[in-house]
Protein backbone atom coordinates (compact mmCIF):
# COMPACT_ATOMS: atom_id res chain seq x y z
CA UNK A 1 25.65 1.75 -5.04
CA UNK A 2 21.77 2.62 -4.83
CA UNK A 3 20.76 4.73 -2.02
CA UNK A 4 17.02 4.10 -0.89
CA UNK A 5 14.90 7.14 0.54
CA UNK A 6 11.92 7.23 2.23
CA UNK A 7 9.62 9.56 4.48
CA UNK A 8 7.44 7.86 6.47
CA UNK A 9 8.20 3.80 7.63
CA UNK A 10 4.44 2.23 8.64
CA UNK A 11 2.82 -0.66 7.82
CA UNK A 12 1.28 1.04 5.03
CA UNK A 13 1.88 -0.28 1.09
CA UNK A 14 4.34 1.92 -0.28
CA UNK A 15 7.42 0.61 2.58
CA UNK A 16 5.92 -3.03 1.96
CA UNK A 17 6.69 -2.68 -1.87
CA UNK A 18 9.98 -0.79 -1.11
CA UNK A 19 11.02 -3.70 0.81
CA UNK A 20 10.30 -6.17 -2.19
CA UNK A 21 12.29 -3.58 -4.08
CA UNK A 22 15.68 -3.75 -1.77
CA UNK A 23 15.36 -7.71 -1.58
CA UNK A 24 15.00 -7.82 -5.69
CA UNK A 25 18.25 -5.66 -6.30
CA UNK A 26 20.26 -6.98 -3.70
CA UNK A 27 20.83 -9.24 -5.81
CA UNK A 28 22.22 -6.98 -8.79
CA UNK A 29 24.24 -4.67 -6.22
CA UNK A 30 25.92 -5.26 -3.26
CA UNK A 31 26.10 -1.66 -1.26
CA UNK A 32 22.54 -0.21 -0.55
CA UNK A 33 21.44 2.25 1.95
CA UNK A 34 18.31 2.99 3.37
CA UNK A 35 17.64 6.65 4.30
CA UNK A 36 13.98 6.97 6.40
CA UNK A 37 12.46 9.44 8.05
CA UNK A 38 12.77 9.72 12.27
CA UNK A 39 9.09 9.02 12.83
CA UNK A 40 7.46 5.74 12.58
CA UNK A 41 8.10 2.18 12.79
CA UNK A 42 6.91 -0.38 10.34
CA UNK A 43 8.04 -2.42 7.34
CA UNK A 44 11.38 -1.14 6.75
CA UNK A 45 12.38 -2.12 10.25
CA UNK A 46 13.53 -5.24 8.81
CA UNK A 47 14.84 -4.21 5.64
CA UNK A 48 18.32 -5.87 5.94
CA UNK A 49 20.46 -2.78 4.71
CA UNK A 50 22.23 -0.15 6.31
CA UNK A 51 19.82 2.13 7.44
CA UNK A 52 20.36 6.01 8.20
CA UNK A 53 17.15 8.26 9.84
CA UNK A 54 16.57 11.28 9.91
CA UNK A 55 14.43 13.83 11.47
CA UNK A 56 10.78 13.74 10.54
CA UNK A 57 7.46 13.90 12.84
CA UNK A 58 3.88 13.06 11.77
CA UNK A 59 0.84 15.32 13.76
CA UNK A 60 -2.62 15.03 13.93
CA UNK A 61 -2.69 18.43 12.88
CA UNK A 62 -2.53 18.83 9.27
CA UNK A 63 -0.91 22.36 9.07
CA UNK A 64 1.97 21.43 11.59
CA UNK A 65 2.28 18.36 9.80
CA UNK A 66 3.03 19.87 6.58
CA UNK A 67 5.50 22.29 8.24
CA UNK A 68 7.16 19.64 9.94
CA UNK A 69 7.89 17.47 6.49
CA UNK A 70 9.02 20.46 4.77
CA UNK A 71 11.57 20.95 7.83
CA UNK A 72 12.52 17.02 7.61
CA UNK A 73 13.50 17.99 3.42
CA UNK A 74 15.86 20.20 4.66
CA UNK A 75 16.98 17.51 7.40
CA UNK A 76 17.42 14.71 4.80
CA UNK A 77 19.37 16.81 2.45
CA UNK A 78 22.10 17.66 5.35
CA UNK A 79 22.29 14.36 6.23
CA UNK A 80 22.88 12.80 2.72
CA UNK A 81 25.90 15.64 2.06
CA UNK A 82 27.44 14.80 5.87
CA UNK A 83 27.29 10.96 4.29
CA UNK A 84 30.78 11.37 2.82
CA UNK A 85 30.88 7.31 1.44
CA UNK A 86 28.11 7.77 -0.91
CA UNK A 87 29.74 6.65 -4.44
CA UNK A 88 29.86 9.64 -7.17
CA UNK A 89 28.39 6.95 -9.44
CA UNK A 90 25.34 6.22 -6.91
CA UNK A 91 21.66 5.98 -7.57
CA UNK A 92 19.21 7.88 -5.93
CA UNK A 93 15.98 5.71 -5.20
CA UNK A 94 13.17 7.90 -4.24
CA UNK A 95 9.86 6.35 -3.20
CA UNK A 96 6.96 8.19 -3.53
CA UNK A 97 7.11 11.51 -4.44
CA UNK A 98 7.23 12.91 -0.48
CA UNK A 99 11.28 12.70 0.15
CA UNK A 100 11.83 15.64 -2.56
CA UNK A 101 14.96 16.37 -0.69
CA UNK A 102 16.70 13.55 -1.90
CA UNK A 103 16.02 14.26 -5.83
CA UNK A 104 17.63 17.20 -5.45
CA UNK A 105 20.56 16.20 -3.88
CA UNK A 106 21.32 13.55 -6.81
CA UNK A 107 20.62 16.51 -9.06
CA UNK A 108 22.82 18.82 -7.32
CA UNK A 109 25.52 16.39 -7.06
CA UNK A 110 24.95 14.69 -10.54
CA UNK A 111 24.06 11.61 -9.20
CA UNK A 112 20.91 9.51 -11.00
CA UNK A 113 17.82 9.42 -9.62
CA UNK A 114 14.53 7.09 -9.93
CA UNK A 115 11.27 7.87 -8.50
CA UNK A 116 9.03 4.92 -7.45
CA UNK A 117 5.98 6.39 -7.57
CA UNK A 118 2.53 4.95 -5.17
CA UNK A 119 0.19 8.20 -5.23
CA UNK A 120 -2.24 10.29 -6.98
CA UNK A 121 -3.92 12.05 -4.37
CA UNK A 122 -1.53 14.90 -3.13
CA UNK A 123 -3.19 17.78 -1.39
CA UNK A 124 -2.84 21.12 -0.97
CA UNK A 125 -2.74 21.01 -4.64
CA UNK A 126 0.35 23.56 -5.11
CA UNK A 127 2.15 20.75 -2.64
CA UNK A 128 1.38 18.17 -5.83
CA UNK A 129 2.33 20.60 -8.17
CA UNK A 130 5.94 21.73 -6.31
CA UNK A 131 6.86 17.28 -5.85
CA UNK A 132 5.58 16.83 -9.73
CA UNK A 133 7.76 19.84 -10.91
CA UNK A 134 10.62 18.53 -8.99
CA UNK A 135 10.35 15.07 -10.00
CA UNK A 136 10.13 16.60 -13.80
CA UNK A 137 13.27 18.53 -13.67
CA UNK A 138 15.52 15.58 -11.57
CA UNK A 139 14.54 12.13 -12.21
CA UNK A 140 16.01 10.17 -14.69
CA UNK A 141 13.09 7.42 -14.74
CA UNK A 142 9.87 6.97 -13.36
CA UNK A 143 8.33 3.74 -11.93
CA UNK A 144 4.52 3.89 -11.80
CA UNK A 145 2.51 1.07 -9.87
CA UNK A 146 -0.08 0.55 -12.48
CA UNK A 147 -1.29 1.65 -15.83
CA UNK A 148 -3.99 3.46 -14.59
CA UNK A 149 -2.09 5.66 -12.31
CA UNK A 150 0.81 6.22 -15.16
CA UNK A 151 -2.00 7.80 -16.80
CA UNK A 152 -3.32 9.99 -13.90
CA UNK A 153 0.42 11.43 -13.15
CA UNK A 154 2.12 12.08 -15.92
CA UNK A 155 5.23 13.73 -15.79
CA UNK A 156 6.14 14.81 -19.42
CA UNK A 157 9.31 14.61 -20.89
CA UNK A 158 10.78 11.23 -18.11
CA UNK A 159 11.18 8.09 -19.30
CA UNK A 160 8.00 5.97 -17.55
CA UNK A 161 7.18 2.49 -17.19
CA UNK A 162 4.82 0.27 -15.27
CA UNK A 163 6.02 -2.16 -12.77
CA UNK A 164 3.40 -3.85 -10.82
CA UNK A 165 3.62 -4.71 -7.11
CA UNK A 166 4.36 -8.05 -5.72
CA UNK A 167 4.64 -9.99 -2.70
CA UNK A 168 7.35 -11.28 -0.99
CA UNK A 169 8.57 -15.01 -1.25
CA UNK A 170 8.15 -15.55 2.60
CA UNK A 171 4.39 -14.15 2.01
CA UNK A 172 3.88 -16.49 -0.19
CA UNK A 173 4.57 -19.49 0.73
CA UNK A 174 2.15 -19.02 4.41
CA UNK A 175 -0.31 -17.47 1.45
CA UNK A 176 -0.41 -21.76 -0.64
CA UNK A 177 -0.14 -23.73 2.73
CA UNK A 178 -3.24 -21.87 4.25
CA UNK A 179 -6.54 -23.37 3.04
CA UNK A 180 -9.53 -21.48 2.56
CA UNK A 181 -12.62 -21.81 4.27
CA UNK A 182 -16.16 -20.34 3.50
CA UNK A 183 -16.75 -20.39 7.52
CA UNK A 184 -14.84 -20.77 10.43
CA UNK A 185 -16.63 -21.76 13.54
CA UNK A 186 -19.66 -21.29 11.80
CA UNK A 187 -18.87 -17.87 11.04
CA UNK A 188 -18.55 -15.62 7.47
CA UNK A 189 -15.91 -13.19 8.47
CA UNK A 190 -15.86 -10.24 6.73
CA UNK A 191 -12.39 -8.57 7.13
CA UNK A 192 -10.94 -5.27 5.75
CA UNK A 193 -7.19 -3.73 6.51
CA UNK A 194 -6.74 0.28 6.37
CA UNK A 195 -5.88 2.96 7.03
CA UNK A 196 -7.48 4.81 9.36
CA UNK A 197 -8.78 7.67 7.35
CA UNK A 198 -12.58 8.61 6.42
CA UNK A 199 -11.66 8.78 2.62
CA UNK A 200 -10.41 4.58 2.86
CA UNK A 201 -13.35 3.50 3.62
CA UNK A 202 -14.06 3.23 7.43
CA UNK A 203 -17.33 4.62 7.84
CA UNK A 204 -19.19 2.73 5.06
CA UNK A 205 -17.59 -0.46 6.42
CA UNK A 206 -19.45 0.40 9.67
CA UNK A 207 -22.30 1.14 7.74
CA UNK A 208 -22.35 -1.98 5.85
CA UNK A 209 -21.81 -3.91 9.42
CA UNK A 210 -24.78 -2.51 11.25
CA UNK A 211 -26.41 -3.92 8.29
CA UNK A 212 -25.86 -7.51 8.97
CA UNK A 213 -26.87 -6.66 12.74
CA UNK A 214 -29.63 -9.27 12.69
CA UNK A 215 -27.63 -11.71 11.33
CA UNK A 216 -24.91 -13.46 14.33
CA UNK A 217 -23.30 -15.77 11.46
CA UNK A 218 -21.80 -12.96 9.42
CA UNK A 219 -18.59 -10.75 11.37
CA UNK A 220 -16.33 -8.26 10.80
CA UNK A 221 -12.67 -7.35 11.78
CA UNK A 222 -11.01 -4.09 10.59
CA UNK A 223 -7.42 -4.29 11.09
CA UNK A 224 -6.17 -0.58 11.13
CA UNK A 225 -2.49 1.27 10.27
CA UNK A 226 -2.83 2.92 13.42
CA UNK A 227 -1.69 2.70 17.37
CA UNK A 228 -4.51 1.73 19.95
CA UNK A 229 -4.81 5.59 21.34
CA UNK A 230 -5.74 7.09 17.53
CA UNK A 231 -8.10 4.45 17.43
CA UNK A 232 -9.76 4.81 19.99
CA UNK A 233 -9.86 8.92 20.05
CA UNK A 234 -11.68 8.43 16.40
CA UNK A 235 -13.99 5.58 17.68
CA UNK A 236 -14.95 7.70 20.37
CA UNK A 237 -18.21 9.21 19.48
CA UNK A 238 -18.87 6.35 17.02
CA UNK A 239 -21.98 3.65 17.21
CA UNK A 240 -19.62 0.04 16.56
CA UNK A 241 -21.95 -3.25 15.76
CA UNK A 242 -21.55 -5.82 18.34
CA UNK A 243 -19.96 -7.85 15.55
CA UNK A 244 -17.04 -5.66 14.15
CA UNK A 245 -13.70 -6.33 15.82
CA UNK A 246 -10.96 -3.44 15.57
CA UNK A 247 -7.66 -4.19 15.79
CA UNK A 248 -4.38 -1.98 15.60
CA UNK A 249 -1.77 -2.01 13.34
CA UNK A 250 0.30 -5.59 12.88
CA UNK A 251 3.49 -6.87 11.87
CA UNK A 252 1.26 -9.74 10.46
CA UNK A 253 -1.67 -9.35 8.32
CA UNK A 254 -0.83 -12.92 7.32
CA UNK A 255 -2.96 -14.35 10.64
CA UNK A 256 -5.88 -12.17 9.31
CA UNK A 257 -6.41 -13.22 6.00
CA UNK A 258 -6.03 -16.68 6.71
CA UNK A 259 -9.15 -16.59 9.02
CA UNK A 260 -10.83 -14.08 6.59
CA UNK A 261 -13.61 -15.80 4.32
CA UNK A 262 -13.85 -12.28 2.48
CA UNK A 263 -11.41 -9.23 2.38
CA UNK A 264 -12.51 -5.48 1.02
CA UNK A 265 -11.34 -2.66 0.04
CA UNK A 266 -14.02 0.31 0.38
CA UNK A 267 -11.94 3.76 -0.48
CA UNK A 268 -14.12 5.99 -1.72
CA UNK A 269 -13.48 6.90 -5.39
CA UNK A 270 -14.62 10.56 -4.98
CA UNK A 271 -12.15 11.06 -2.12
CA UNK A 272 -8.93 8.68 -2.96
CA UNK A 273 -8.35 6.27 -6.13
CA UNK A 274 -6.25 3.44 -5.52
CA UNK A 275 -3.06 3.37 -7.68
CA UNK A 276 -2.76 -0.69 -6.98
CA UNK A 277 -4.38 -2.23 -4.28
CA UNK A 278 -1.67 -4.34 -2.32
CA UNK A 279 -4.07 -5.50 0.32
CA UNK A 280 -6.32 -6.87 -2.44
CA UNK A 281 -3.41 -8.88 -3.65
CA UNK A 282 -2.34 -10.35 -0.52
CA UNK A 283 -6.06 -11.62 0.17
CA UNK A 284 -6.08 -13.23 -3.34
CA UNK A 285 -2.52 -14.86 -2.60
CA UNK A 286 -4.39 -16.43 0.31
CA UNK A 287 -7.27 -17.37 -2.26
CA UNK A 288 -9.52 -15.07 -0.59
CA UNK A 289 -12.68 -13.38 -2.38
CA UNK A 290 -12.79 -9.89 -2.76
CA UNK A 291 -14.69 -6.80 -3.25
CA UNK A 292 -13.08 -3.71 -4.81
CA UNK A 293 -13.73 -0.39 -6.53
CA UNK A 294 -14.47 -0.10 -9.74
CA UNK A 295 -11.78 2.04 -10.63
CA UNK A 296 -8.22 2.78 -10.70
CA UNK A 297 -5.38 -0.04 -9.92
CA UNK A 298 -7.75 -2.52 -8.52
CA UNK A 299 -9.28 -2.75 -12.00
CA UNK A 300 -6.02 -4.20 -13.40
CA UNK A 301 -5.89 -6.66 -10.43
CA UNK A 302 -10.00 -7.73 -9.86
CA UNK A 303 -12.44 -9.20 -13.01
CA UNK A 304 -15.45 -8.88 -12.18
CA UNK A 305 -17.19 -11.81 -11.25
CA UNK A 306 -14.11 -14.04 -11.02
CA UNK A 307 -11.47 -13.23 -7.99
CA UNK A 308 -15.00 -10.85 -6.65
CA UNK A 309 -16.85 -7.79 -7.24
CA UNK A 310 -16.35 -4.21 -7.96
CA UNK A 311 -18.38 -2.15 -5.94
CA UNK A 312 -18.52 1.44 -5.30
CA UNK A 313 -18.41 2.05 -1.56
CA UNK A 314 -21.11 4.27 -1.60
CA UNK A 315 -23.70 1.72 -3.46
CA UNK A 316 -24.54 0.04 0.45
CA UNK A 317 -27.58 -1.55 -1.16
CA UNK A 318 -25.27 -3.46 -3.57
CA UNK A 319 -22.34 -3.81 -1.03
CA UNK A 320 -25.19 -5.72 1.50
CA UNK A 321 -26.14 -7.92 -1.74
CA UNK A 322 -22.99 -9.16 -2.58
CA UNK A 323 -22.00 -9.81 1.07
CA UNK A 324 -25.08 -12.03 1.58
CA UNK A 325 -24.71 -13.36 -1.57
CA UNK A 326 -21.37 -15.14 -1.01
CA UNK A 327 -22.30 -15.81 3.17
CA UNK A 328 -25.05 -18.31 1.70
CA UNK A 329 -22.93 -19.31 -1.74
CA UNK A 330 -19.99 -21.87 -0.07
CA UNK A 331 -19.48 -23.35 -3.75
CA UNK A 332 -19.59 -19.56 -5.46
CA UNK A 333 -16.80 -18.24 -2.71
CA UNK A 334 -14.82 -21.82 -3.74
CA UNK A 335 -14.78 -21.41 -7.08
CA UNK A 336 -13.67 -17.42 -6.75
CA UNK A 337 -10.67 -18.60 -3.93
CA UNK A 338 -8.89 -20.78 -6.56
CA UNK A 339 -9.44 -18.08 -9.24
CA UNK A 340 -7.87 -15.03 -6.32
CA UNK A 341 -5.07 -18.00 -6.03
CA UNK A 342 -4.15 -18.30 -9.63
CA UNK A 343 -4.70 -14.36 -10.46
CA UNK A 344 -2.05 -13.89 -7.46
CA UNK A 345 0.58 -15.92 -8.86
CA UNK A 346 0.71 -13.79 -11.94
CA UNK A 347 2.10 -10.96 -9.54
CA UNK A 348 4.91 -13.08 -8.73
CA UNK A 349 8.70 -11.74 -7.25
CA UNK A 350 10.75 -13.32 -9.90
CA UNK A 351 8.84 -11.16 -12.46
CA UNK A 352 9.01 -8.04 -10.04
CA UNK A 353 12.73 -8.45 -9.55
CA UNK A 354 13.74 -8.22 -13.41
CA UNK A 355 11.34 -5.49 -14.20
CA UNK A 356 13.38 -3.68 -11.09
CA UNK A 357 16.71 -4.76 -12.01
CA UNK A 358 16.30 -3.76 -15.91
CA UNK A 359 14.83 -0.18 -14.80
CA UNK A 360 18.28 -0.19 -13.10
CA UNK A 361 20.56 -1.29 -15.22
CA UNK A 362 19.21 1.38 -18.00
């Protein structure tokens, strides 16, 4: 029996891969659970497992916030010793480090647990330091996303390896029967999907739009992990180009990248270091070009010059080059799709799904 815990279900990566996770060890075990916090809806709505919630609330204030998911450890906990069918010889699957409560029930009760970890960042830093020291003392293994964040979060003395993300079958298969264009309708459309946070990116994709304002062939579309009223409270006081497009959160990012003729990703790498990169994968699945920083996961999943470019954020003068560079290079953004196509396929499920199932089985 594997029990599955997570905080908060959105459209975000970490519930994405956790899906991919339950489909690949379905297969090795037939009684899984799904244990997910109260507030949100996303991802993990279609899981296909039993599926428990309990209480947890997200705020726009960052204090309460933190109160409130300290109150939704204790929560969690109650609910997963109420669960009286939970096997003695269960594992406890915790992903990210957030749903702390849930290690320390498998420790209390002797029961195995596995961290799937997605994060670096962790603030207040005593907040990272109380989830790292709990992960040290209860996990049996540790699954990091990518070699580069194994490195930045190391948790001495756990057993540690690297399983890269992948994308779902289902994914896949819309990602080979779409066929890339350099335009559509005569248009270069310039498309990035985010969160909607300063440190991901948002403003300098603004920035980098009002800098194509002279030029009605090149668009933009920011698709954003966020309902229509945060949006538009954050937009509120902000100048927006006559050719960006925002759009809230989806249950299909598929229908954007298969319009998109280039997809970014612009977090900052003073403010938030990718661990992977998941939206950089799907747009390379879809043989899309990209642009990336030039550090963390995406390294591991971008070469330079060959799926795209690796860009800090902050360099606008280089971001504006390479953007005009591939809106007047049809053959350059041609030859880079069937590269993103073939890099994608090396992320594939069937590799995903043993890496998973051997973590497990040890």
């Amino acid at each position: 029996m594997i029990i599955f815990v997570h905080l908060l279900n959105d459209r975000s990566g970490s519930p994405r891969v956790l899906c991919s996770t339950i489909a690949a060890l379905r297969q090795e075990e037939d009684r899984l659970r799904l244990f997910v916090g109260s507030g949100g809806s996303g991802f993990l709505n279609d899981a296909g497992i039993e599926t428990t919630r309990y209480w947890y609330r997200r705020t726009p204030i960052r204090i309460l916030t933190l109160g409130t998911y300290l109150i939704s450890q204790i929560a969690l906990v109650i609910r997963l010793f109420r669960t009286q069918d939970i096997d003695r010889s269960a594992l406890i699957y915790v992903n990210t480090l957030l749903p702390f409560g849930a290690a320390l029930y498998g420790w209390m009760t002797g029961r195995r647990v596995v961290y799937h970890l997605h994060e670096v960042s962790v603030s207040p830093v005593p907040l990272r330091w109380f989830l790292t020291a709990i992960a040290r003392h209860t996990a049996r293994s540790l699954i990091y996303v990518s070699d580069f964040h194994r490195n930045c979060l190391p948790i001495a003395g756990v057993p540690a390896r690297t399983i890269h993300n992948s994308l779902d079958e289902d994914f896949l298969i819309r990602a080979r029967a779409s066929q890339y264009a350099h335009r559509r309708n005569g248009h270069f459309k310039v498309l990035m999907l985010s969160s909607l946070r300063d440190y991901k990116g948002v403003p300098e994709f603004l920035a980098l739009a009002d800098c194509f304002a002279d030029r009605a062939d090149v668009c933009f579309d920011l698709v954003l992990n966020d309902d229509q009223f945060a949006i538009s409270r954050y937009f509120a006081a902000k100048s927006i180009s006559s050719y960006v497009t925002i759009h809230a959160r989806t249950d299909d990012p598929a229908l954007h990248y298969a319009q998109a003729s280039l997809v970014l990703n612009l977090s900052r790498p003073d403010l938030w270091v990718e661990t992977f990169g998941l939206t950089l994968l799907e747009a390379m699945a879809f043989g899309v070009p990209v642009i990336a920083p030039p550090v963390g996961g995406p390294l591991e999943l971008v070469r330079e010059g060959h799926e795209g470019f690796l860009i800090d954020c902050r360099n606008t003068n280089e971001l504006v080059s390479k953007v005009s560079q591939l809106a007047g290079n049809d053959v350059l953004c041609l030859t880079m799709s069937e590269a993103a196509r073939r890099r994608a396929e090396c992320f594939s499920p069937s590799v995903f799904a043993k890496a998973m199932r051997d973590v497990i089985k040890k």
